[in-house]
Protein backbone atom coordinates (compact mmCIF):
# COMPACT_ATOMS: atom_id res chain seq x y z
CA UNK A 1 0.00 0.00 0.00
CA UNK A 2 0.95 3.22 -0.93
CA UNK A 3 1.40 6.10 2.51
CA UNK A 4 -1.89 7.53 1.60
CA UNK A 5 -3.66 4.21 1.42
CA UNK A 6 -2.47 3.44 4.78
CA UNK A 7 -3.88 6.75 6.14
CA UNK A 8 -7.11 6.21 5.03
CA UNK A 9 -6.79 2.75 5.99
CA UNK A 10 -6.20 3.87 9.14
CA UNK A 11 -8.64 6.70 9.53
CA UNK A 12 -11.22 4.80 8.68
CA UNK A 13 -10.66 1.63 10.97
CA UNK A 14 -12.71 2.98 13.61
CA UNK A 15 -15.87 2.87 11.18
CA UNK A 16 -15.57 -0.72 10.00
CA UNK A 17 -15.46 -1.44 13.91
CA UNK A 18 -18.54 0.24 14.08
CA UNK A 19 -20.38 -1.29 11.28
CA UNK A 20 -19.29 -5.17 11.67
CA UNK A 21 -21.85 -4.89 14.25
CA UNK A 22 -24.93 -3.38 12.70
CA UNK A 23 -27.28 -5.89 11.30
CA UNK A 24 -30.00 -4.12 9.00
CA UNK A 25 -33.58 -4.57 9.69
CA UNK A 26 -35.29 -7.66 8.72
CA UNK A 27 -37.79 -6.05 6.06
CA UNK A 28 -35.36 -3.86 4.49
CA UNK A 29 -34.09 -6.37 2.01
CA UNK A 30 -38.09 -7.50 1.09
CA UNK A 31 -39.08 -3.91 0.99
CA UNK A 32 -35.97 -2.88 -1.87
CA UNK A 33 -37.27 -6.07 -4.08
CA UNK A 34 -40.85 -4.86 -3.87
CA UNK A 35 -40.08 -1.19 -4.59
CA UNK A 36 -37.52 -2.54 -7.42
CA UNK A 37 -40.48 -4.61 -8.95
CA UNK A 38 -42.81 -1.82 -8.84
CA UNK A 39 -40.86 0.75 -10.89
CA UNK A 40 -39.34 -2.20 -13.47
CA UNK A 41 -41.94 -4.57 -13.68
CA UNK A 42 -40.31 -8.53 -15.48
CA UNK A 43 -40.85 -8.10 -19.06
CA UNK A 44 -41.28 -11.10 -21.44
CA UNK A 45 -37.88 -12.47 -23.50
CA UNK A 46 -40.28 -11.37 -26.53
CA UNK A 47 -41.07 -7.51 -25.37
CA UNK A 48 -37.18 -7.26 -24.45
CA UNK A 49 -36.18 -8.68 -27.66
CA UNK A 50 -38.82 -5.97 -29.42
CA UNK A 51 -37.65 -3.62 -27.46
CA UNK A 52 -34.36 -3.98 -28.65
CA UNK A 53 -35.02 -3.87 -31.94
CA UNK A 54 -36.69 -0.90 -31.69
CA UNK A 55 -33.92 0.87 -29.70
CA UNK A 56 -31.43 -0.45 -32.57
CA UNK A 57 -33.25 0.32 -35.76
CA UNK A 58 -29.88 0.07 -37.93
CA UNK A 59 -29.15 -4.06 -36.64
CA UNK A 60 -32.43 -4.47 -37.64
CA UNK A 61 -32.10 -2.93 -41.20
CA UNK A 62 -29.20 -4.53 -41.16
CA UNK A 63 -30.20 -8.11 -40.55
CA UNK A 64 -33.43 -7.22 -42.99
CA UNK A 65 -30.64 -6.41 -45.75
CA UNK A 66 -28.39 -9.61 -44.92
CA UNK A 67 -31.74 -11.99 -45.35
CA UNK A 68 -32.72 -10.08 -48.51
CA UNK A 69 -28.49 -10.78 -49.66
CA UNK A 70 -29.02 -14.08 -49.28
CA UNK A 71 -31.75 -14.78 -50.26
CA UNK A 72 -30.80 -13.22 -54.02
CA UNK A 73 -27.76 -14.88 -54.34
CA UNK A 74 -29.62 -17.70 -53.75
CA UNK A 75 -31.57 -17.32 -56.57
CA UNK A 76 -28.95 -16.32 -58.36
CA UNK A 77 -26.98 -19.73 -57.70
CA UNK A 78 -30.05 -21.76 -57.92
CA UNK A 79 -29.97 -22.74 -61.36
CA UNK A 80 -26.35 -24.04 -60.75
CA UNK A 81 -27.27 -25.94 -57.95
CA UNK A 82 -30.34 -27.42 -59.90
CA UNK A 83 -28.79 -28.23 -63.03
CA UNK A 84 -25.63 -30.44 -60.73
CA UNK A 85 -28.24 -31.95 -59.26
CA UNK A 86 -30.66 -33.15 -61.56
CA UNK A 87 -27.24 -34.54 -63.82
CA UNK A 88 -26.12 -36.45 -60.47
CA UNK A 89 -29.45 -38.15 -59.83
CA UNK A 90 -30.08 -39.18 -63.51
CA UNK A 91 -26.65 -40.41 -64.00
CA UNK A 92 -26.19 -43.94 -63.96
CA UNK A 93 -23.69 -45.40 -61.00
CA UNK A 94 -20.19 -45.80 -62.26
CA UNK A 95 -20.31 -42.95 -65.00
CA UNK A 96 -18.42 -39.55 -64.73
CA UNK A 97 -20.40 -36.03 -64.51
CA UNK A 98 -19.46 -33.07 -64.83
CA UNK A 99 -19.58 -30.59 -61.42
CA UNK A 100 -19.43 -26.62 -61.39
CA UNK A 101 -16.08 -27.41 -58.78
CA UNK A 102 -12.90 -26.50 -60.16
CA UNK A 103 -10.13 -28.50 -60.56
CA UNK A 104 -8.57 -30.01 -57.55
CA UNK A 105 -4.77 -30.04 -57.43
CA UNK A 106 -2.28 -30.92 -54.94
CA UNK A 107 0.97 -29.28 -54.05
CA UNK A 108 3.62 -29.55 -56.64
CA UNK A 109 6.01 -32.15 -55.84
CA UNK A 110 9.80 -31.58 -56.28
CA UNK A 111 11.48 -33.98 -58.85
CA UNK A 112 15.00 -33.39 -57.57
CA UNK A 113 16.20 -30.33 -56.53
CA UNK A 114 14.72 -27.78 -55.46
CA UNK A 115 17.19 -25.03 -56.61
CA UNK A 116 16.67 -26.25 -60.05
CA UNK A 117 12.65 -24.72 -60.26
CA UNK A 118 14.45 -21.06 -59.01
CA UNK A 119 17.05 -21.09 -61.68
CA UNK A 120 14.52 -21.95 -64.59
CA UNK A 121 14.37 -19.25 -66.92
CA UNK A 122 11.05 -20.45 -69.48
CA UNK A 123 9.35 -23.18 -67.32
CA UNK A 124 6.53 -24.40 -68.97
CA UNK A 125 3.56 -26.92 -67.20
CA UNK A 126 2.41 -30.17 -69.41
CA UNK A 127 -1.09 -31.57 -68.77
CA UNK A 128 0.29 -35.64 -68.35
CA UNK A 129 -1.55 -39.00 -67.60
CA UNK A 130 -0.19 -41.72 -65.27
CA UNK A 131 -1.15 -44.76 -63.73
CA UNK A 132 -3.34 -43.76 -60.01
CA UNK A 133 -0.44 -45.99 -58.33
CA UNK A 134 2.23 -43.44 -58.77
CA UNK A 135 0.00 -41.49 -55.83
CA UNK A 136 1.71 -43.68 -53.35
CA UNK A 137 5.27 -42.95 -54.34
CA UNK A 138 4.38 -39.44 -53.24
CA UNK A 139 2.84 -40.11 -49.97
CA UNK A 140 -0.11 -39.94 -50.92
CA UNK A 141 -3.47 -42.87 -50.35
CA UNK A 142 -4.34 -45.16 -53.41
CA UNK A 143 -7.29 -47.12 -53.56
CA UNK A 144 -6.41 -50.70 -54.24
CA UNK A 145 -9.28 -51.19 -56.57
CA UNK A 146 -8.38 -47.93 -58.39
CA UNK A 147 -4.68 -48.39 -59.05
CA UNK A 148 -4.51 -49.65 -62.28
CA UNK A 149 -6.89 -46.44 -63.63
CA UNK A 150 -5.10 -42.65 -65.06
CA UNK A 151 -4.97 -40.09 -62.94
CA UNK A 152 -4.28 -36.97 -64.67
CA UNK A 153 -1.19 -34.98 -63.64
CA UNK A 154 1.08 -31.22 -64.19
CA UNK A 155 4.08 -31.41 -64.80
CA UNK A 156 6.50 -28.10 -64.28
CA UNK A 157 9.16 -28.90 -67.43
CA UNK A 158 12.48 -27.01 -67.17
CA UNK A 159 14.34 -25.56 -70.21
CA UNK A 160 16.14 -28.62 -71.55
CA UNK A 161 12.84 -30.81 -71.64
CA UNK A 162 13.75 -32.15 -67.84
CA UNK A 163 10.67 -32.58 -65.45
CA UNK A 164 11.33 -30.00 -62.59
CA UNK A 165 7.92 -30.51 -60.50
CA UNK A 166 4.43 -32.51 -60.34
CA UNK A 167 1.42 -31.87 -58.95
CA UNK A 168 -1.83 -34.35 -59.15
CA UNK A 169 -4.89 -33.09 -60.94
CA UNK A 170 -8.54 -33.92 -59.96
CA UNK A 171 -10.41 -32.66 -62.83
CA UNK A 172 -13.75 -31.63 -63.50
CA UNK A 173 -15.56 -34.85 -63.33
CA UNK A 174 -16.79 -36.96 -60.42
CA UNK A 175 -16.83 -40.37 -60.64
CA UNK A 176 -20.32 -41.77 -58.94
């Protein structure tokens, strides 16, 4: 404590002596809940949560425009959403259908080193197939039953025709 904390501290020692012992009247602490009710009478969750609104008119335009956003790009998007759905559910099981996704790709692998990729001057990317097993060699999970199938591929190609980088390509279609 700082030396004018303990003055006070002091001063006022007597006092707290003299109120440890006081013990308020028994209807005093009925009487303050009655009055309390009377001037703020309990209010509903539903007249406190219109009685917010009303206070904040600019959340509530605000939450009006938000619903009214979403709803129109909603509509906007709905003839996307339709249109991949209707091809999904008529599509035979085992077939391949187009999706409004992008491609998927992973990172691009480094085929040696590293330092190579900075110092290419004119590195160009071929679209490649190879056999779904060469996943694995990468780290990454092959399914058995899949392993003999293409999986489409990028390859980064240096300037003298050597491959520099590959990445694995998930294209456009889903296979059901």
């Amino acid at each position: 404590m700082t030396p004018d904390e303990k003055t006070l501290h002091a001063a006022y020692a007597p006092l707290r002596q003299a109120l440890a012992a006081t013990v308020p009247p028994a209807g005093l602490e009925a009487g303050l809940l009655a009055a309390f009710r009377q001037q703020h009478p309990p209010v509903s969750r539903w007249q406190r949560l219109m009685q917010w609104l009303r206070q904040d008119r600019g959340l509530y335009l605000s939450l009006g425009g938000g619903c009214v956003a979403a709803l129109a790009a909603l509509m906007w998007l709905r003839p996307m959403l339709w249109n991949e759905t209707q091809a999904l559910q008529a599509a035979p099981a085992g077939t391949l259908v187009p999706t409004a996704s992008t491609e998927l790709t992973t990172a691009f692998f480094p085929l040696g080193d590293p330092a190579r990729i900075e110092a290419a001057q004119h590195a160009r990317m071929v679209r490649v197939s190879m056999p779904r097993a060469s996943l694995a060699a990468y780290g990454l999970p092959v399914n058995p039953e899949l392993a003999d199938e293409a999986i489409e591929a990028d390859l980064l190609v240096g300037d003298d025709g050597a491959p520099l980088a590959l990445r694995f390509v998930r294209g456009k279609y889903q296979l059901i």
